[in-house]
Protein backbone atom coordinates (compact mmCIF):
# COMPACT_ATOMS: atom_id res chain seq x y z
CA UNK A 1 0.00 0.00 0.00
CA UNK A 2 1.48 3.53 -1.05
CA UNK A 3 1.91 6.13 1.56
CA UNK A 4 -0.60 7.93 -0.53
CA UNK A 5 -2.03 10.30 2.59
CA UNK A 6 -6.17 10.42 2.80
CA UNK A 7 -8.05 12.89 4.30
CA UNK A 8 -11.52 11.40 4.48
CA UNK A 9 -13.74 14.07 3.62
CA UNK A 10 -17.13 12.59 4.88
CA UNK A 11 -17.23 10.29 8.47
CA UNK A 12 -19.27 9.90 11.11
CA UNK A 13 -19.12 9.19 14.98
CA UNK A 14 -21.91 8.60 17.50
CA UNK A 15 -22.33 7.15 21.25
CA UNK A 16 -25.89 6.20 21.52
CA UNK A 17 -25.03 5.28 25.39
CA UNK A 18 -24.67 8.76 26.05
CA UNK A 19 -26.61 10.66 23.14
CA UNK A 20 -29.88 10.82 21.41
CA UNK A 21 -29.62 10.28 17.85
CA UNK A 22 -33.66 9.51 17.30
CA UNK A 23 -32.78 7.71 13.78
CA UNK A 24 -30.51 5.33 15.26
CA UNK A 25 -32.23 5.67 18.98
CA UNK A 26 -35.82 5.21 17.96
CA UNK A 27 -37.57 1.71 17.88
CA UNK A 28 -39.14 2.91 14.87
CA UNK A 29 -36.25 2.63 11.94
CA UNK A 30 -36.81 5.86 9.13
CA UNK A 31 -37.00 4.93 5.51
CA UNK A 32 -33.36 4.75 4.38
CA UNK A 33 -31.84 4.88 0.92
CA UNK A 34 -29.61 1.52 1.69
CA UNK A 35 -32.62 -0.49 3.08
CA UNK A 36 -32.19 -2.27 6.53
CA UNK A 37 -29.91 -0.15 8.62
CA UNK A 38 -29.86 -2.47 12.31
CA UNK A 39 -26.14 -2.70 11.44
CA UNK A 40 -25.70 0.85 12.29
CA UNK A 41 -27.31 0.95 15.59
CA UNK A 42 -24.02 0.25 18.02
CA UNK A 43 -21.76 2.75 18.95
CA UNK A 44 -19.30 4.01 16.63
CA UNK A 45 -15.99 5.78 18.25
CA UNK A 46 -12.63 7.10 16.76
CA UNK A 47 -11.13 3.75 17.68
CA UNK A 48 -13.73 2.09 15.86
CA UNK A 49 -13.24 3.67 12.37
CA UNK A 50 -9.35 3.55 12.62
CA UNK A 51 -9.94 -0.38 12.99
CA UNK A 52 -12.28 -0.01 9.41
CA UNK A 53 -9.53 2.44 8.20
CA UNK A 54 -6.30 0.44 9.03
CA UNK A 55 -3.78 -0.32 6.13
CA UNK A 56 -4.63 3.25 4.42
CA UNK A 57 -2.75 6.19 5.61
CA UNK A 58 -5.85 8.01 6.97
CA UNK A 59 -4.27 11.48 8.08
CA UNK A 60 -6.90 13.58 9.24
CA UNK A 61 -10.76 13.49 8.79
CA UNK A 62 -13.66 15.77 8.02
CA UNK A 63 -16.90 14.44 10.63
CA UNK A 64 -20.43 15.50 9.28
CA UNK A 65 -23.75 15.63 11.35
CA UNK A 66 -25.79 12.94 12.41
CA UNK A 67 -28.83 14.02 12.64
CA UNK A 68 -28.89 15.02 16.47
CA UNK A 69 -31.18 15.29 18.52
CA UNK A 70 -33.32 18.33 17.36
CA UNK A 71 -33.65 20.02 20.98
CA UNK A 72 -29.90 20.59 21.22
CA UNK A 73 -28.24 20.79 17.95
CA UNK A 74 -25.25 22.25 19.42
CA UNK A 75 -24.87 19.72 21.93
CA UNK A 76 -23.15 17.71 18.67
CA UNK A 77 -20.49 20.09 18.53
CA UNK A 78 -19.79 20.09 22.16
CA UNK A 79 -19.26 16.12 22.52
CA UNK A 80 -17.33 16.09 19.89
CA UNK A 81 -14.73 18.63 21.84
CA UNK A 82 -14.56 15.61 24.10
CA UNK A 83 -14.02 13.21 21.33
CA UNK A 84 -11.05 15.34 19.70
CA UNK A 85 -9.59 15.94 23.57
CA UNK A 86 -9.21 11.87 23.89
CA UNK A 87 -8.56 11.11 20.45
CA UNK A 88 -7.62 14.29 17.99
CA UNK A 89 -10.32 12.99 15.44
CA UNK A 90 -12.35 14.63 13.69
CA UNK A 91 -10.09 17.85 12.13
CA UNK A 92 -13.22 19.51 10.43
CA UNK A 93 -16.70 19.31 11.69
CA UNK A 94 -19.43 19.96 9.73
CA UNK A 95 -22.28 20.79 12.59
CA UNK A 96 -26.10 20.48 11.99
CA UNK A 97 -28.16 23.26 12.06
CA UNK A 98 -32.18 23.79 10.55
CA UNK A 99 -31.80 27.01 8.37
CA UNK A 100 -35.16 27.71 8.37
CA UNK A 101 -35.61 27.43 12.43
CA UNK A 102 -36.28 31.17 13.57
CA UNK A 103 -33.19 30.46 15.91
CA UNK A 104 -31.07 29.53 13.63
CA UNK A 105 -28.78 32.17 14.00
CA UNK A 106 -28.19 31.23 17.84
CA UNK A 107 -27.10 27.65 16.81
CA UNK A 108 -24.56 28.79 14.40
CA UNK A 109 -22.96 31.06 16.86
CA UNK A 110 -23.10 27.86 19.25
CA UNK A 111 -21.36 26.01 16.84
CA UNK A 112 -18.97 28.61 15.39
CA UNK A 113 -17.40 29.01 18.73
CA UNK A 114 -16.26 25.28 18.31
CA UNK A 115 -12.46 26.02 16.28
CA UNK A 116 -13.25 22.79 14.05
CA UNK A 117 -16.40 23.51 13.01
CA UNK A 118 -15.98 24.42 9.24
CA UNK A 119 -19.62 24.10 7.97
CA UNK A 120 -22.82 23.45 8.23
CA UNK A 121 -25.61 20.69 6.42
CA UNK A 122 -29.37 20.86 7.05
CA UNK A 123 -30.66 18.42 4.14
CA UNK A 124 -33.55 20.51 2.73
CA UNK A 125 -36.75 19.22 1.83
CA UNK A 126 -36.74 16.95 -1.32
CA UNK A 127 -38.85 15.59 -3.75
CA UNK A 128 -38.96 11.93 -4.20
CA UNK A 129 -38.75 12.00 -8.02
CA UNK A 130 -37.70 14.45 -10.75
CA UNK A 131 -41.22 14.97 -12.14
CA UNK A 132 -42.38 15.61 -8.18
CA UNK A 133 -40.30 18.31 -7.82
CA UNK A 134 -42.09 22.03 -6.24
CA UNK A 135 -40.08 24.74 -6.73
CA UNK A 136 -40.18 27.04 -3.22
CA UNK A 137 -41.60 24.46 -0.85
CA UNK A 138 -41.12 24.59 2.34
CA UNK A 139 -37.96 23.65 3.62
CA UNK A 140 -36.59 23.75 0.16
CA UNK A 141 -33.43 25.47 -1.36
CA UNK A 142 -36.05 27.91 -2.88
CA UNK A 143 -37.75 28.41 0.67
CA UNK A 144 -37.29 31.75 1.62
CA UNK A 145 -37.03 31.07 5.26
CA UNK A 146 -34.60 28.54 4.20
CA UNK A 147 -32.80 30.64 2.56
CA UNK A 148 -32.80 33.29 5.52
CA UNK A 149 -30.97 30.83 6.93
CA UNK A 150 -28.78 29.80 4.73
CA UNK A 151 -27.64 33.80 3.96
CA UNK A 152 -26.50 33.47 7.69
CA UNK A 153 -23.78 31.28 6.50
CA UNK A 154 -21.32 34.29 5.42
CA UNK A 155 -21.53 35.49 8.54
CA UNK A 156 -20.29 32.40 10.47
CA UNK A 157 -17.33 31.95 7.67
CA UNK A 158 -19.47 28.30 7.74
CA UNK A 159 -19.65 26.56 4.45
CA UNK A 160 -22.45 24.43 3.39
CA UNK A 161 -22.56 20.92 2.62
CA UNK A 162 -25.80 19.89 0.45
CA UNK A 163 -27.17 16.33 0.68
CA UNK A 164 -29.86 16.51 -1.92
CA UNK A 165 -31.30 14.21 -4.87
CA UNK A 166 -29.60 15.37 -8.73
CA UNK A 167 -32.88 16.15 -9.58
CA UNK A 168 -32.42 19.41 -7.11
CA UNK A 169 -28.90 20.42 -8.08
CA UNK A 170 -30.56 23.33 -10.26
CA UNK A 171 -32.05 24.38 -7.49
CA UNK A 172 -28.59 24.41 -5.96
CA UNK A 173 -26.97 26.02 -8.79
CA UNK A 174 -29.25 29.06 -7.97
CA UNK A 175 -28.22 29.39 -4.64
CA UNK A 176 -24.48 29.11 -5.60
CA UNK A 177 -25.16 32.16 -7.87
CA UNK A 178 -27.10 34.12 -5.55
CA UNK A 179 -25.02 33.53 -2.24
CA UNK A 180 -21.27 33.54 -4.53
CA UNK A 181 -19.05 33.64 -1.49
CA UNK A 182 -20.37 30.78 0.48
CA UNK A 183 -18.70 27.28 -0.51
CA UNK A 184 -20.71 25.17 -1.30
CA UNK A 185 -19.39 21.08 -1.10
CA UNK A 186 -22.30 18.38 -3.21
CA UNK A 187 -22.35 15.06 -0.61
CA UNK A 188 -22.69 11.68 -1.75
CA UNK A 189 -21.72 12.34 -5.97
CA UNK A 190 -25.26 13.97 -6.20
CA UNK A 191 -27.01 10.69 -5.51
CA UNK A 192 -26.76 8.89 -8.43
CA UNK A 193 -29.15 6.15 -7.24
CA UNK A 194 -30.81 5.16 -10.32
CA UNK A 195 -27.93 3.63 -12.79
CA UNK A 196 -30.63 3.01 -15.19
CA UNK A 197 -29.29 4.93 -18.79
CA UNK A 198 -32.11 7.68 -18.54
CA UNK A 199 -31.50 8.37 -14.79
CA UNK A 200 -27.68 8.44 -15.18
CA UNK A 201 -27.93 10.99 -18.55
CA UNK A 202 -30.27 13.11 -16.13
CA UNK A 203 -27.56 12.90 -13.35
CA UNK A 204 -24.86 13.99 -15.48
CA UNK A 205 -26.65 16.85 -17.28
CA UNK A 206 -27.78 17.99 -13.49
CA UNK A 207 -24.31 17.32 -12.29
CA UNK A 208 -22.77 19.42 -15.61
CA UNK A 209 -25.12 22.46 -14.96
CA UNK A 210 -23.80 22.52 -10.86
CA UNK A 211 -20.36 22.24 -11.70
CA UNK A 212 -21.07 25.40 -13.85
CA UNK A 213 -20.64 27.19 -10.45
CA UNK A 214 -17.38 28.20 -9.01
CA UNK A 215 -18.31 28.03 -5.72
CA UNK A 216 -19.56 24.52 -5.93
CA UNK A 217 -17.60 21.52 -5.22
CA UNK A 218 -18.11 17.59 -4.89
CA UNK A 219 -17.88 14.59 -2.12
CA UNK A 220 -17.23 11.72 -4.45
CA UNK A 221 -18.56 9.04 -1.94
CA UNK A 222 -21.64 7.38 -1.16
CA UNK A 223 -22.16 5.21 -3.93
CA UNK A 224 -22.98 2.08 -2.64
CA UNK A 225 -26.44 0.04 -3.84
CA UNK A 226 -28.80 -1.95 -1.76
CA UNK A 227 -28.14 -5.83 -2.84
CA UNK A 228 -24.91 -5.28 -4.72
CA UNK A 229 -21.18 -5.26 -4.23
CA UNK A 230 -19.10 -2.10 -3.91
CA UNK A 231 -17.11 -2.27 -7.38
CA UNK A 232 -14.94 -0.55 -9.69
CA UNK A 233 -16.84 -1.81 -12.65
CA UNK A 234 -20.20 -0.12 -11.03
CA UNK A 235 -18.48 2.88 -10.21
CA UNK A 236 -15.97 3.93 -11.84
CA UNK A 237 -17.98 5.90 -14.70
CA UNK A 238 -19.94 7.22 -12.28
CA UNK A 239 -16.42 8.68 -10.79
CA UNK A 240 -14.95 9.19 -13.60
CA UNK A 241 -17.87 11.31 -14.63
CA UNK A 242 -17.75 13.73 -12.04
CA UNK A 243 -13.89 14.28 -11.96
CA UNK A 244 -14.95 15.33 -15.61
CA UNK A 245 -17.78 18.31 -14.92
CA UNK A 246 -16.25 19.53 -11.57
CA UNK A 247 -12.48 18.80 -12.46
CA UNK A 248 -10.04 17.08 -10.24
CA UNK A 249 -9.57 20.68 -7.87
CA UNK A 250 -13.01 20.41 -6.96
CA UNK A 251 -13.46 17.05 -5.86
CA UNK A 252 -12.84 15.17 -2.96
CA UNK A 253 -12.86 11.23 -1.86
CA UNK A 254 -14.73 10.13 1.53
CA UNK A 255 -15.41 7.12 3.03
CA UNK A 256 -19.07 8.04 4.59
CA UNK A 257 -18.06 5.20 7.40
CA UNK A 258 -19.72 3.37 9.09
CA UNK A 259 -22.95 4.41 7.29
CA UNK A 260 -21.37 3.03 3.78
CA UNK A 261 -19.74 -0.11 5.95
CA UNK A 262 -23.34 -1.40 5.15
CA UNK A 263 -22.46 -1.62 1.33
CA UNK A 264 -18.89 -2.66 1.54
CA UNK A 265 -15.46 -2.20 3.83
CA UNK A 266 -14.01 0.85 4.28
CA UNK A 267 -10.59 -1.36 2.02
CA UNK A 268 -12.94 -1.93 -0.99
CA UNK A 269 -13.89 1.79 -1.25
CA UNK A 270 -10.76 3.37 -1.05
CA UNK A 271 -8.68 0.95 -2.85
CA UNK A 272 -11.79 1.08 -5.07
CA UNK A 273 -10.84 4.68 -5.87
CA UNK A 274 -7.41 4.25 -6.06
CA UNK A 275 -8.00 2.05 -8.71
CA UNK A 276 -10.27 3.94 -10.78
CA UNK A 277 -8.04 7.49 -10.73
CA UNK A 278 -4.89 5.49 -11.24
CA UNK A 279 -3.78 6.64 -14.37
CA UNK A 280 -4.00 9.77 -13.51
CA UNK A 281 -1.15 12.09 -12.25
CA UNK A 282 0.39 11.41 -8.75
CA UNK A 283 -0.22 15.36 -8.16
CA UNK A 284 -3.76 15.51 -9.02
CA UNK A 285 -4.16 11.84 -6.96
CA UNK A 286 -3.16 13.47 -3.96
CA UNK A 287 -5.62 16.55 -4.63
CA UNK A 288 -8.38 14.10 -4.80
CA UNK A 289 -7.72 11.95 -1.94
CA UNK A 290 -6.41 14.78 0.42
CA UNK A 291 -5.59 18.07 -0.66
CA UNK A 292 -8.50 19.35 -2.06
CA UNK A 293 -10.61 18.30 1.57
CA UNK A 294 -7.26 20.41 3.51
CA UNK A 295 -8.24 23.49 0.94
CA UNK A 296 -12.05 23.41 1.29
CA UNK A 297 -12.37 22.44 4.62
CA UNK A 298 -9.86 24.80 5.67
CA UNK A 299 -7.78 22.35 7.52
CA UNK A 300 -4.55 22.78 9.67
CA UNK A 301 -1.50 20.97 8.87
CA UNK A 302 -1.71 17.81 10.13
CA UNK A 303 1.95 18.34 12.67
CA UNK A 304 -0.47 21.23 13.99
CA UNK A 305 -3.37 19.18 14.69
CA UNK A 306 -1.29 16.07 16.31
């Protein structure tokens, strides 16, 4: 294995001992995009993930929200203080915050007190098809409360990571144009979830039209499919693709561990990537698989953060 270094752009930790994740806490399980997710409902601890991580040279990490519990969204970004005290994991934080909660602006001062928190992601309301989609509904990118919100973002220095279907991304491109100097970073490749011909030509043109904006850039991750093995030959287009609209400065590799450990090891994925960007140059390698993440995120060196 090459010394290649990795920041993981997208990972997750939770206690449920000591917190209240109501997902992963509730008897009642939510509908989920990778089906049956019992798997997930242990704890899952900076010791845990460098066991998935072990034998790649995993140098810092970026941790993203999991959906906390809703009467104390800050309360994520103060147990994680304790979890980088013990550990030094995660380097970035991405908080959670509801951008169109009246308080809003309260729990992004909470947050922004926190010196690793780097962002913010509040998935906004989605439609569950492309023909379904409303423009302005509530909770949408096209809300305006939502969008109060979201304008708060500049403020903060916070950027904004968007979990949304491909079917939305104009939507997004919009608010890239109208809010220019808040970064915006696509999760999960823009949820390419149908790999059908038509829904992967609709992905791409969506995916095209984002990459359009400047501000915009991309978590290449989350591309596993309920019933069927992590591979290259099932993703690599799909990579390959989106290294070609957003160009290798503007996209990242991340794991999305342990919530992708339901599709395949944390080995498969990455060595999955390595594979499919090897013939490309070892400088714009490293960009991908850490460089571009220290950039966006606005990460210290890693000999400051040890």
């Amino acid at each position: 294995m090459t010394e290649l270094p990795i920041v993981d752009a997208h990972q997750h930790f939770w206690d449920l001992a000591r917190n209240y994740l109501p997902w992963l806490c509730d008897p009642e399980p939510i509908p989920f995009r990778y089906g049956n997710y019992d798997a997930l409902r242990r704890n899952y601890l900076p010791e845990d993930y460098l066991r998935d991580a072990a034998g790649h040279h995993v140098v810092q990490t970026v941790y993203v929200e999991t959906e906390w519990d809703p009467a104390d969204p800050v309360g994520e970004s103060r147990w994680l203080a304790e979890v980088i005290a013990a550990s030094g994991f995660p380097h970035g934080i991405v908080a959670g915050a509801r951008l169109d909660d009246p308080a809003v602006e309260e729990v992004l001062a909470g947050h922004a007190a926190f010196t690793r928190v780097r962002g913010i992601r509040h998935k906004p309301t989605a439609a569950a098809a492309p023909d379904r989609v409303q423009p302005g509904a509530p909770g949408s990118m096209g809300d305006p409360a939502w969008r109060r919100g979201y304008a708060l973002l500049e403020r903060y220095r916070l950027s904004f990571d968007l979990q949304t279907p491909w079917w939305h991304l104009a939507e997004a491109a919009a608010l890239a144009h109208d809010f220019p100097r808040t970064q915006i970073i696509l999760n999960h490749t823009g949820l390419p979830a149908d790999r059908s011909a038509e829904g992967l030509a609709g992905w791409r043109e969506a995916m095209a039209a984002l990459a359009a904006c400047s501000n915009v850039a991309v978590k290449i991750s989350g591309l596993g499919q309920p019933g069927q093995p992590w591979t290259v030959a099932a993703n690599g287009r799909v990579v390959r693709d989106t290294i070609g609209s957003f160009g290798v400065e503007r996209c990242l590799f991340a794991s999305n561990f342990p919530v992708d450990g339901l599709c395949a090891s944390f080995d498969t994925i990455y060595s999955g990537f390595r594979t499919i960007v090897a013939d490309l140059d070892p400088a714009d390698q490293r960009r991908l698989f850490h460089d571009n993440a220290v950039r966006i995120y606005r990460l210290e060196s890693e000999r400051a953060v040890d």
